[in-house]
N, C-alpha and C. Protein backbone atom coordinates (compact mmCIF):
# COMPACT_ATOMS: atom_id res chain seq x y z
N UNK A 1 97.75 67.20 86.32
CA UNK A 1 98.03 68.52 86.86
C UNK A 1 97.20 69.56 86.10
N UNK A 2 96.43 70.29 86.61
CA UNK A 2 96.02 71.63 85.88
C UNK A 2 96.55 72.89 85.70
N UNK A 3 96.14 73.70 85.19
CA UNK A 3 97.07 74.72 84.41
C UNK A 3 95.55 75.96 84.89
N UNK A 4 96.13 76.77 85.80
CA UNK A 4 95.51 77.56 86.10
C UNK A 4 95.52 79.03 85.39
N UNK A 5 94.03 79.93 85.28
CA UNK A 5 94.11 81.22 85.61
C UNK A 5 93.56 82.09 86.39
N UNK A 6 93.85 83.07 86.67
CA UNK A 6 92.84 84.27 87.31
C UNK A 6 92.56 85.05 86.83
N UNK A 7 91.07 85.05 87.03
CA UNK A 7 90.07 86.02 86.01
C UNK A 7 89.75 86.99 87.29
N UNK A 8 89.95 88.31 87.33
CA UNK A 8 89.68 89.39 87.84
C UNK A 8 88.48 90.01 87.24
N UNK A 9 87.31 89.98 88.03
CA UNK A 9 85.98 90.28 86.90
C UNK A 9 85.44 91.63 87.39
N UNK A 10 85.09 92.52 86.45
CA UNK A 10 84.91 93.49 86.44
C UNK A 10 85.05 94.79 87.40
N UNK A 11 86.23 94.63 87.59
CA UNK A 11 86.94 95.07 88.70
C UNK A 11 87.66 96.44 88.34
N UNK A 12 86.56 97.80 87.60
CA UNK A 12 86.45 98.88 86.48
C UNK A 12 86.72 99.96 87.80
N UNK A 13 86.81 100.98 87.02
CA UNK A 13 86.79 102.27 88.02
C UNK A 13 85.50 103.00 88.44
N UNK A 14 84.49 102.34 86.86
CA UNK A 14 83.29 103.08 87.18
C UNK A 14 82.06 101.86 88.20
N UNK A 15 82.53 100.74 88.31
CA UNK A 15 82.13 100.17 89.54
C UNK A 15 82.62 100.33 91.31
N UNK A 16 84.56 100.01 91.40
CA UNK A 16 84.72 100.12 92.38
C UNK A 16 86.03 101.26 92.43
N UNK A 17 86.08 101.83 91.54
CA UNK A 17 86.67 103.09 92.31
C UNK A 17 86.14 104.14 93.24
N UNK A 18 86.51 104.97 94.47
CA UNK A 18 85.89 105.73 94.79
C UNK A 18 85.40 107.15 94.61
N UNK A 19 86.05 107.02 93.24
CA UNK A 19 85.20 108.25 92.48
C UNK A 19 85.01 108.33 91.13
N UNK A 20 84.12 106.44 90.88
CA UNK A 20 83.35 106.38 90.28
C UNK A 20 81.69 106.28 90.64
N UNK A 21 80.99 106.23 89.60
CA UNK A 21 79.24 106.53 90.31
C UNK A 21 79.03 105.00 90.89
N UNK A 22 79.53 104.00 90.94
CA UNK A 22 79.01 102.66 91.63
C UNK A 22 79.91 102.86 92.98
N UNK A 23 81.19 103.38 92.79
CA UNK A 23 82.00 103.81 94.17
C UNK A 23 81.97 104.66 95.20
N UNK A 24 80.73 105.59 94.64
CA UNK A 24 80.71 105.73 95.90
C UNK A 24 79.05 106.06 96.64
N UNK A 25 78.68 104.97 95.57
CA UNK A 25 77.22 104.37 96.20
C UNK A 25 77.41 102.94 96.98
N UNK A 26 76.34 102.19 96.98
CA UNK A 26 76.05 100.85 97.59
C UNK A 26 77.55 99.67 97.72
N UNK A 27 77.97 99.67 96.04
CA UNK A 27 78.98 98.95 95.57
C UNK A 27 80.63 99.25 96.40
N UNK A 28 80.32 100.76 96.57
CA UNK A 28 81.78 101.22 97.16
C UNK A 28 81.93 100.96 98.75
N UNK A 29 80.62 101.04 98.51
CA UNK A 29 81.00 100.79 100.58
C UNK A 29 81.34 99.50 100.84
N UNK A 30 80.85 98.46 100.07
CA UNK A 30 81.17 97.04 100.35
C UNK A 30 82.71 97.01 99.46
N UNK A 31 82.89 97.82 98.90
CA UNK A 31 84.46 97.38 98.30
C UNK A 31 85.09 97.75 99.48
N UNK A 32 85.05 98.82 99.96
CA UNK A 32 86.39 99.61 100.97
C UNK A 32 85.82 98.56 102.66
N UNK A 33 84.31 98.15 102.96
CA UNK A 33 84.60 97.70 104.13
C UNK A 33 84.88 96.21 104.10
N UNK A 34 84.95 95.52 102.81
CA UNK A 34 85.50 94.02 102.77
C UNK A 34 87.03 93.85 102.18
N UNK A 35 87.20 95.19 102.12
CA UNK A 35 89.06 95.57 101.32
C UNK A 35 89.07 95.03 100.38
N UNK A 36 88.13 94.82 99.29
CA UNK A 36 87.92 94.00 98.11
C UNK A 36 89.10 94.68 97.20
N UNK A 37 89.47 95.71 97.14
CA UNK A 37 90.37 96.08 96.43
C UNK A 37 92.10 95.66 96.65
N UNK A 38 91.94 95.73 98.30
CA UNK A 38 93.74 95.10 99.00
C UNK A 38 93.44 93.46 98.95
N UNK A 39 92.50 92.74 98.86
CA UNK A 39 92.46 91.09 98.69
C UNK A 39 93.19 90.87 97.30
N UNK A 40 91.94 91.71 96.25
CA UNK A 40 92.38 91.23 95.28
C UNK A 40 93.80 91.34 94.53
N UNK A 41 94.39 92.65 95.33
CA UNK A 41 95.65 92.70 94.76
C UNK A 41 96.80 91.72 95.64
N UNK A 42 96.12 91.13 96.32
CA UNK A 42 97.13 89.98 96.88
C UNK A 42 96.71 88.36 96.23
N UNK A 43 95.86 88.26 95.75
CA UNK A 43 95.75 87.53 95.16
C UNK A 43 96.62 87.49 93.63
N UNK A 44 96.42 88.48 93.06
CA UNK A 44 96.85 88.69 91.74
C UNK A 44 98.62 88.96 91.59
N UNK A 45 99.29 88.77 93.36
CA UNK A 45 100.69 89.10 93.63
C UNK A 45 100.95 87.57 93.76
N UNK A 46 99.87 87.15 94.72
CA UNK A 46 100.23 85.33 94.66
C UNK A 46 100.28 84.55 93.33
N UNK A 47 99.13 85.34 92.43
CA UNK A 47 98.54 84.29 91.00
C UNK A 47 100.14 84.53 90.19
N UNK A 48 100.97 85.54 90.21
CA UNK A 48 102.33 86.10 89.59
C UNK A 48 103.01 85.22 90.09
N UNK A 49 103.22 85.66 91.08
CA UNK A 49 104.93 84.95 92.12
C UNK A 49 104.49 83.20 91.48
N UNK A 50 103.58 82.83 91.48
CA UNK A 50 103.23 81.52 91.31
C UNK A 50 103.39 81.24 89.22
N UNK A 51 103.55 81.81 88.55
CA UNK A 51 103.34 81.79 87.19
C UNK A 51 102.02 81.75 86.47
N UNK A 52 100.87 81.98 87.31
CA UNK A 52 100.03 82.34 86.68
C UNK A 52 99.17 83.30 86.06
N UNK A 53 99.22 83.08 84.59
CA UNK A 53 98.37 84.35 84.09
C UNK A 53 97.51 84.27 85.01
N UNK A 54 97.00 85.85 85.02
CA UNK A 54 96.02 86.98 85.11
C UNK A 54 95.02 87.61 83.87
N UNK A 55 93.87 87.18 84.05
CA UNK A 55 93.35 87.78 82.72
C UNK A 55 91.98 88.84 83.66
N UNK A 56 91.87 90.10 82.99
CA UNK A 56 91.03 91.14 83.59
C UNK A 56 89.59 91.26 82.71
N UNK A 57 88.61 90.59 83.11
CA UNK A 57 86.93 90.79 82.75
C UNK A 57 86.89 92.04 82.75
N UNK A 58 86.35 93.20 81.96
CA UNK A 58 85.62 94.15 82.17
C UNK A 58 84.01 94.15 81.15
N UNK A 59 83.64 94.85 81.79
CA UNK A 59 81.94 94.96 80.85
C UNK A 59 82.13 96.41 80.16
N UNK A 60 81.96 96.56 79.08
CA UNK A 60 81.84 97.95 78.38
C UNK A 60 80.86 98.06 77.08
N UNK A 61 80.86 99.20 76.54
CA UNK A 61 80.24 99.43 75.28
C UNK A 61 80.58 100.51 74.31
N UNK A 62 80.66 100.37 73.06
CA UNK A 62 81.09 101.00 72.35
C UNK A 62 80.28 102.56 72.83
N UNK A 63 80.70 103.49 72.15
CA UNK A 63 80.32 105.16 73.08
C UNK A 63 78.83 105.35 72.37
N UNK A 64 78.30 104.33 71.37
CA UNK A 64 76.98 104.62 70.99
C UNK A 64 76.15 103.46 71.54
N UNK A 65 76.37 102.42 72.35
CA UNK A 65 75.60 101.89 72.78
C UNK A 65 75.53 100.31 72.56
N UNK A 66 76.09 100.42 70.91
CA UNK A 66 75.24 99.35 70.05
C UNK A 66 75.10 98.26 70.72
N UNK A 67 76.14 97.93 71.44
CA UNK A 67 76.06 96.24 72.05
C UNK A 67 75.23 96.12 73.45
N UNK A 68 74.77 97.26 74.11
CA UNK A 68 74.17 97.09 74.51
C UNK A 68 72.59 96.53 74.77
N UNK A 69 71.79 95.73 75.63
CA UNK A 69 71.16 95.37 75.49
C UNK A 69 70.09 96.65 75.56
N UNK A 70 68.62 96.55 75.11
CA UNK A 70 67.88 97.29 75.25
C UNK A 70 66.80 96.98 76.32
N UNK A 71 66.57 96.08 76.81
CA UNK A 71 65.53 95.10 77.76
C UNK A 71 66.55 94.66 78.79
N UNK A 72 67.80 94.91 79.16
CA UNK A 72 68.33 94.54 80.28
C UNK A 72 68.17 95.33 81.34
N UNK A 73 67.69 94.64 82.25
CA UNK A 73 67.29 95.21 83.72
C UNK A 73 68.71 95.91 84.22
N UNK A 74 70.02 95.14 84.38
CA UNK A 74 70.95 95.31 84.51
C UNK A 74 71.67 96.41 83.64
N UNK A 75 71.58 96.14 82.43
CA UNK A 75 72.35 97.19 81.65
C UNK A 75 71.98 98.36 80.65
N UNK A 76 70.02 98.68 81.15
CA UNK A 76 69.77 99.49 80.48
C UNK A 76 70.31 101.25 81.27
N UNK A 77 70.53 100.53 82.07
CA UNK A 77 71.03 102.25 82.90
C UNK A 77 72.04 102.62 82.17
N UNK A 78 73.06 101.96 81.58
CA UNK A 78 74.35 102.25 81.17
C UNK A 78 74.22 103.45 80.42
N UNK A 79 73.81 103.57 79.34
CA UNK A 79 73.32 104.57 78.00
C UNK A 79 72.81 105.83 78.87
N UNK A 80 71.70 105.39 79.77
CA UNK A 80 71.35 106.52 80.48
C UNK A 80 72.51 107.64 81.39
N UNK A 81 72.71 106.33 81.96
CA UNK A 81 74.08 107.11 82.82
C UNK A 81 75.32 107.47 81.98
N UNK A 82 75.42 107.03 81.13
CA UNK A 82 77.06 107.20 80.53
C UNK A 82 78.05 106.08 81.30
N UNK A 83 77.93 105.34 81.40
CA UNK A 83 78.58 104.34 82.37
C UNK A 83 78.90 103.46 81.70
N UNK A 84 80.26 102.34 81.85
CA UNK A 84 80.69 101.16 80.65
C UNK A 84 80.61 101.60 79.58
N UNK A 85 81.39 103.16 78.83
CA UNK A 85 81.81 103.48 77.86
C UNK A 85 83.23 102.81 77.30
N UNK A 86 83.71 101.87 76.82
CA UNK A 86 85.25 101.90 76.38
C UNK A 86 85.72 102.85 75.94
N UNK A 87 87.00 102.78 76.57
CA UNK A 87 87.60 103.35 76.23
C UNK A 87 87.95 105.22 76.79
N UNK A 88 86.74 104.78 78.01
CA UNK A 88 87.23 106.08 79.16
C UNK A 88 87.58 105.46 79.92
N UNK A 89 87.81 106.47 81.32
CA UNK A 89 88.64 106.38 82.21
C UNK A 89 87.66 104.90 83.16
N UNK A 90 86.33 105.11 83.14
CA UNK A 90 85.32 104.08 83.71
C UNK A 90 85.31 102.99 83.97
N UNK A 91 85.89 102.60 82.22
CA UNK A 91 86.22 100.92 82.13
C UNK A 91 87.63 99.92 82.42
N UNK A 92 88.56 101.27 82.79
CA UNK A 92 89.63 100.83 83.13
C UNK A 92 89.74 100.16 84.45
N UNK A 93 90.39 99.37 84.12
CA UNK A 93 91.00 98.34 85.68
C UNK A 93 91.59 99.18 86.74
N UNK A 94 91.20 99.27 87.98
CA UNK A 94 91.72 99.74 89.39
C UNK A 94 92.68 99.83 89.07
N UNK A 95 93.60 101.27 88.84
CA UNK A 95 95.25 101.49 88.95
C UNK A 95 95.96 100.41 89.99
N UNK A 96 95.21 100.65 91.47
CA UNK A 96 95.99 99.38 92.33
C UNK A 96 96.19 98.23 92.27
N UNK A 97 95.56 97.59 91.08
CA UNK A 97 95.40 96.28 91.32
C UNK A 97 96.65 95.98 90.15
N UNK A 98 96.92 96.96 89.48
CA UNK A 98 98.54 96.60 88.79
C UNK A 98 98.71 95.64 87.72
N UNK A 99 97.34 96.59 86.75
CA UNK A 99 97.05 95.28 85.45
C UNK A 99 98.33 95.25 84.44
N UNK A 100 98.96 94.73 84.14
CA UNK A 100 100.70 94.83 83.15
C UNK A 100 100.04 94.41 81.61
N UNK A 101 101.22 94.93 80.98
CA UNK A 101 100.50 94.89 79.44
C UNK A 101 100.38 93.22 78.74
N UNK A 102 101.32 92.18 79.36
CA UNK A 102 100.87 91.25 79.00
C UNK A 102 99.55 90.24 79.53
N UNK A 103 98.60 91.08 80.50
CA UNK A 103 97.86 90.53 81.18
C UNK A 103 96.93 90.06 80.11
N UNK A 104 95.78 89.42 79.93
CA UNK A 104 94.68 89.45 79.24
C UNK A 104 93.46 90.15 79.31
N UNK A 105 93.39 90.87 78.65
CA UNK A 105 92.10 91.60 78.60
C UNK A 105 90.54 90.89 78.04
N UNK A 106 89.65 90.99 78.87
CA UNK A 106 88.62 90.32 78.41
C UNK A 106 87.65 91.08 77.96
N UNK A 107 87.08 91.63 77.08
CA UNK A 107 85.67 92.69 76.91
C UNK A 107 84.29 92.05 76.71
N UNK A 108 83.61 91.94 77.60
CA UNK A 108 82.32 91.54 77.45
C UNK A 108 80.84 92.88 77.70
N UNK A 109 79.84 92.08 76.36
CA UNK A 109 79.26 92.94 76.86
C UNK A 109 77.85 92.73 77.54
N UNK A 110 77.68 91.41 78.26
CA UNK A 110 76.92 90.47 78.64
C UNK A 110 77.22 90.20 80.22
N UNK A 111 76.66 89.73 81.54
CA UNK A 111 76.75 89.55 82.45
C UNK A 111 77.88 88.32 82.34
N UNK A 112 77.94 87.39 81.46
CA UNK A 112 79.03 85.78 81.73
C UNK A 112 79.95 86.65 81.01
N UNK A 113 81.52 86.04 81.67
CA UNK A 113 82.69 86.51 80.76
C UNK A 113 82.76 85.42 79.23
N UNK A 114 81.64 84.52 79.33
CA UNK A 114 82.06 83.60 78.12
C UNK A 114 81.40 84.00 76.99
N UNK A 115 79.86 84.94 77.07
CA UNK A 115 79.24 85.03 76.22
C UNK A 115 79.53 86.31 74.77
N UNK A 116 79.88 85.70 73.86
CA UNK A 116 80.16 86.22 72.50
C UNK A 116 81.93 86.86 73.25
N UNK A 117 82.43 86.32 73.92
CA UNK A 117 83.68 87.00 73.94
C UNK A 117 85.26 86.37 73.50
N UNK A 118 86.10 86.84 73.97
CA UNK A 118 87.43 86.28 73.62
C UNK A 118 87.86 84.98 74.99
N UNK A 119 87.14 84.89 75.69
CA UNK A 119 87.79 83.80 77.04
C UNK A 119 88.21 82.54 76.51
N UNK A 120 86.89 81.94 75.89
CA UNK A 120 86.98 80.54 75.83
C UNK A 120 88.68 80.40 74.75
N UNK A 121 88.72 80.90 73.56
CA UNK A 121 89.98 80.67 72.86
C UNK A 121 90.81 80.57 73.69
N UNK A 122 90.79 81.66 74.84
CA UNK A 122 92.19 81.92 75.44
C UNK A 122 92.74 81.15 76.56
N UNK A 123 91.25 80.46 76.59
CA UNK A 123 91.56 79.33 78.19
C UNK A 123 91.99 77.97 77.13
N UNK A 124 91.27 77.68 76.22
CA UNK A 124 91.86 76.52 75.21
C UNK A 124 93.41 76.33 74.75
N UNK A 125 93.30 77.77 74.10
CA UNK A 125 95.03 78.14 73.81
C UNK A 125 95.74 77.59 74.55
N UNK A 126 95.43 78.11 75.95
CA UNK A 126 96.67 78.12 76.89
C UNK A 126 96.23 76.52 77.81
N UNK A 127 95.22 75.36 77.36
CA UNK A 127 95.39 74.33 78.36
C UNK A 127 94.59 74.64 79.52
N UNK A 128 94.29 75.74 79.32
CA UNK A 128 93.96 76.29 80.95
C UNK A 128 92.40 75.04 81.74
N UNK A 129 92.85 74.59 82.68
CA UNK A 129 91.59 73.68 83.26
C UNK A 129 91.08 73.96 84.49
N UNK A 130 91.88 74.65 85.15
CA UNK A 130 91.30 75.74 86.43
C UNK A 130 91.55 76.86 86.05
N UNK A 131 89.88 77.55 86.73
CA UNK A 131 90.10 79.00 86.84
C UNK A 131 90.19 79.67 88.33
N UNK A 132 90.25 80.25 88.55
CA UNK A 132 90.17 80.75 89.76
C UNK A 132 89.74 82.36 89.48
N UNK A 133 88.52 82.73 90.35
CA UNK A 133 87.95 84.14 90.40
C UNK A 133 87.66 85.10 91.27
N UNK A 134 87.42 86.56 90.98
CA UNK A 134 86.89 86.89 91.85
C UNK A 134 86.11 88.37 91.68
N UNK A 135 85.27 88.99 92.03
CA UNK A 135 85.21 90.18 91.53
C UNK A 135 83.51 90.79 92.14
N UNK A 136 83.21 91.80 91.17
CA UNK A 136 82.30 92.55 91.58
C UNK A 136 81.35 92.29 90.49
N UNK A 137 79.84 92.02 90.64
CA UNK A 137 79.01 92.03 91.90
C UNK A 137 79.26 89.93 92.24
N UNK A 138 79.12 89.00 93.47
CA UNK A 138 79.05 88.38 93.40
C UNK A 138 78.43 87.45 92.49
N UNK A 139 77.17 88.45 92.73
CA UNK A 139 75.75 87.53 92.47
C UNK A 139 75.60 87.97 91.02
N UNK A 140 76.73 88.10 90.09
CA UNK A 140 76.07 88.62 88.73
C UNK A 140 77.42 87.86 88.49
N UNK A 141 78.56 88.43 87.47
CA UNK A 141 79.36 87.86 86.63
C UNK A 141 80.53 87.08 87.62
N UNK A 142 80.34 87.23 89.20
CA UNK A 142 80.96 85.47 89.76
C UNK A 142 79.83 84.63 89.42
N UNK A 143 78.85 84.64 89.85
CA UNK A 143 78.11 83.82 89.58
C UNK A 143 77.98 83.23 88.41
N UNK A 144 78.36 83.73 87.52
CA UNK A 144 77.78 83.20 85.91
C UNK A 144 79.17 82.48 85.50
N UNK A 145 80.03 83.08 85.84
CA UNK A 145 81.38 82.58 85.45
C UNK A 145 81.47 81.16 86.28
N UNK A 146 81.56 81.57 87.43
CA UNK A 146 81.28 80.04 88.31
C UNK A 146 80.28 78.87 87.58
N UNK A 147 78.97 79.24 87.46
CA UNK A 147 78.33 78.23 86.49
C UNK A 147 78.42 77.69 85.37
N UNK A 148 78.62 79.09 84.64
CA UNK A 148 78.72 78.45 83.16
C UNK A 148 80.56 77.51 82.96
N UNK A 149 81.36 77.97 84.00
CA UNK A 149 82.82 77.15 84.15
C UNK A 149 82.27 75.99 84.31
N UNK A 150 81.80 76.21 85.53
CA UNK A 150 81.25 74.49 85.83
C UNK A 150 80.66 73.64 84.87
N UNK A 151 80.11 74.61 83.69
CA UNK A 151 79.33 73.49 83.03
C UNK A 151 79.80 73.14 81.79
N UNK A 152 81.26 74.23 81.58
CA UNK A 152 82.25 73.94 80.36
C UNK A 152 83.53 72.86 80.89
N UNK A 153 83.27 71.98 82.33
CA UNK A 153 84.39 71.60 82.67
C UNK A 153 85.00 71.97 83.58
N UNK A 154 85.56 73.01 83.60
CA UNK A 154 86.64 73.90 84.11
C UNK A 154 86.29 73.58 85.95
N UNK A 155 87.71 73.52 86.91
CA UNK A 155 87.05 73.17 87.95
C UNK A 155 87.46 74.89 88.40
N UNK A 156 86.41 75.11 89.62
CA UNK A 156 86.48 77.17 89.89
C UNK A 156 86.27 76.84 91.13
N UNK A 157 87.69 78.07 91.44
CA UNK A 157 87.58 78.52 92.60
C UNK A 157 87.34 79.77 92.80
N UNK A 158 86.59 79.99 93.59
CA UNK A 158 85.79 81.82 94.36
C UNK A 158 86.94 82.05 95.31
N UNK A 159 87.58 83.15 94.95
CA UNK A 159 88.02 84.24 96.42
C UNK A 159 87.38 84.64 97.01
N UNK A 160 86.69 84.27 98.16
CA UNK A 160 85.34 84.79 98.48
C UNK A 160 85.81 86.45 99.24
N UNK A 161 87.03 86.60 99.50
CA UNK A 161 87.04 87.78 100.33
C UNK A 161 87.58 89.03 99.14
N UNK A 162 87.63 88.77 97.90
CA UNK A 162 87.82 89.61 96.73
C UNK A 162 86.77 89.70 96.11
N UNK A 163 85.70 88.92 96.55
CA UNK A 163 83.80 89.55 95.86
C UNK A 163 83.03 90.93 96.83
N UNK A 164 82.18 91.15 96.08
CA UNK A 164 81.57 91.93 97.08
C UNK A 164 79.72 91.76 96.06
N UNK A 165 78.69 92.12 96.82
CA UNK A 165 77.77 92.37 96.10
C UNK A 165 77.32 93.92 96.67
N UNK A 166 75.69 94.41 96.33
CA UNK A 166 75.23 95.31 96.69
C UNK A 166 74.88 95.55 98.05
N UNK A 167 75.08 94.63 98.64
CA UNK A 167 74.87 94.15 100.43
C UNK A 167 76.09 93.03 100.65
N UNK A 168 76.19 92.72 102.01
CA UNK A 168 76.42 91.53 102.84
C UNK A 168 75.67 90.51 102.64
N UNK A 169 74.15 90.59 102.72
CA UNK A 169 73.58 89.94 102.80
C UNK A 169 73.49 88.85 101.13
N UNK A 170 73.64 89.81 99.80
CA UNK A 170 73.59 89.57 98.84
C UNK A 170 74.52 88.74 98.52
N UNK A 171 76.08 89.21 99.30
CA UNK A 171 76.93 88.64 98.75
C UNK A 171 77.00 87.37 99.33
N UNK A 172 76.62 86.75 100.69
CA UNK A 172 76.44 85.83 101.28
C UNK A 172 75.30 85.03 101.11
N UNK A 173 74.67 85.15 100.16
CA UNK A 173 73.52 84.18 99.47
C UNK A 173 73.85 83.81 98.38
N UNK A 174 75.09 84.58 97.67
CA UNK A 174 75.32 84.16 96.45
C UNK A 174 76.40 82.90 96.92
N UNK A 175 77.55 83.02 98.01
CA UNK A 175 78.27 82.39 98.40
C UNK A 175 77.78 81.17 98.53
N UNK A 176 76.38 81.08 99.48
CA UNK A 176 75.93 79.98 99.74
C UNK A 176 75.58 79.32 98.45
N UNK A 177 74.82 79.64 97.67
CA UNK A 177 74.30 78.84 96.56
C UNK A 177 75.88 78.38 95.20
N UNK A 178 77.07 79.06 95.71
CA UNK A 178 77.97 78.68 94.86
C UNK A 178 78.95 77.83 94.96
N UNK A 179 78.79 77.63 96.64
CA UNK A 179 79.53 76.09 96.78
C UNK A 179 79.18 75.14 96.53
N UNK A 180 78.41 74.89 95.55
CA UNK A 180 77.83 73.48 95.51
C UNK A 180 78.47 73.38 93.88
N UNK A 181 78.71 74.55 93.39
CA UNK A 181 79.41 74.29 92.26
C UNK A 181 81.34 74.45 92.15
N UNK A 182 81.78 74.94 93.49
CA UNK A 182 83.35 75.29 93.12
C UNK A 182 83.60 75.42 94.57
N UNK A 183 84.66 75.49 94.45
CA UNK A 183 85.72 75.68 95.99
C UNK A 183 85.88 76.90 95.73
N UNK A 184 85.37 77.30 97.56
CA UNK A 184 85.73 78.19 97.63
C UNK A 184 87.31 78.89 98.66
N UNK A 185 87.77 79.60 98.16
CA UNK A 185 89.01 80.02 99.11
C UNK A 185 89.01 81.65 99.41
N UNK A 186 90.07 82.24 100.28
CA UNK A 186 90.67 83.57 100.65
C UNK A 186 91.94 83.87 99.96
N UNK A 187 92.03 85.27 99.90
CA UNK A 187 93.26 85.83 99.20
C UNK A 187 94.87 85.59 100.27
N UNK A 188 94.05 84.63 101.41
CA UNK A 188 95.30 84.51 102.24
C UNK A 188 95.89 82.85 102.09
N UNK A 189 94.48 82.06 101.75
CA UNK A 189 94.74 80.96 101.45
C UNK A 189 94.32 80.09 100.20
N UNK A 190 94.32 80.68 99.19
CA UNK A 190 94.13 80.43 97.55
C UNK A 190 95.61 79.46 97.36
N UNK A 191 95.51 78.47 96.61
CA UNK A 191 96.69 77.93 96.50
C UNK A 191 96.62 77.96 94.84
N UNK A 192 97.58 78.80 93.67
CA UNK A 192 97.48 78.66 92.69
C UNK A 192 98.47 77.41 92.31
């Protein structure tokens, strides 16, 4: 029998809220027209009612930068923009999605939730041998989480209707290339 969790990945205010700067560009329109925000909170009502932790990915950086990369394509905007500061309002988890204080918090400051962070202890600790995921952008930290799971063991399942990428099109190329590593399911038919 496996011992599941759900990793909610970067699922911040300053990505998909709608009045943060990713919400209500490219990122926000695919949150509100795939309801990425009402999936995932039915998922995370099923992952409960069922006894399974919930642990919440976010990406941040200390307010001077340091951990940030300097050569990341991805995360040199941050510094520029002021964006993935801890510890503002930015990096906080979607009020709706109803993060509770014993949830797990994950802080990464790398595209994989595994790299230099707190996951791996906490999936060991707890036995954990399935994960189950879902989040924003597909094609960046599902993707990495999906792989690098796959290649620590762990068997992963994608919510595919709680991802979103910068397109349709994006998010449906990432889909394709990620079933070959995990099952994928819906926030209507996820079985934790």
């Amino acid at each position: 029998m496996s011992r599941s969790i759900y990793l909610v990945l970067d699922m911040m205010n300053d990505l998909v809220h709608a009045g943060g700067p990713n919400g209500k560009a490219a990122y926000g329109e695919q949150v509100r027209s795939r309801r990425v925000l009402e999936n995932t909170r039915r998922a995370i009502d099923k992952a409960r009612a069922a006894g399974v932790p919930v642990g919440f990915v976010r990406v941040g950086f200390s307010s001077d930068y340091r951990e940030c990369p300097p050569n990341s394509p991805i995360f040199s905007g941050a510094r520029k923009n002021g964006i993935f500061k801890l510890g503002t309002w930015g990096t906080e988890v979607h009020a709706d999605l109803g993060q509770q204080a014993g949830d797990f918090d994950i802080v990464k400051h790398r595209v994989s939730p595994f790299y230099g962070t707190t996951l791996e202890p906490i999936l060991r600790a707890h036995g954990i041998t399935r994960i189950v995921c879902s989040g924003i952008s597909t094609n960046a930290v599902v993707q990495a989480t999906v792989r690098e799971g796959h290649d620590r063991d762990y068997e992963i399942v994608v919510i595919e209707d709680a991802c979103c990428a910068l397109s349709a099109d994006e998010h449906e190329g990432a889909m394709k290339n990620l079933q070959r590593f995990c099952r994928i399911a819906t926030s209507s038919d996820v079985a934790f």
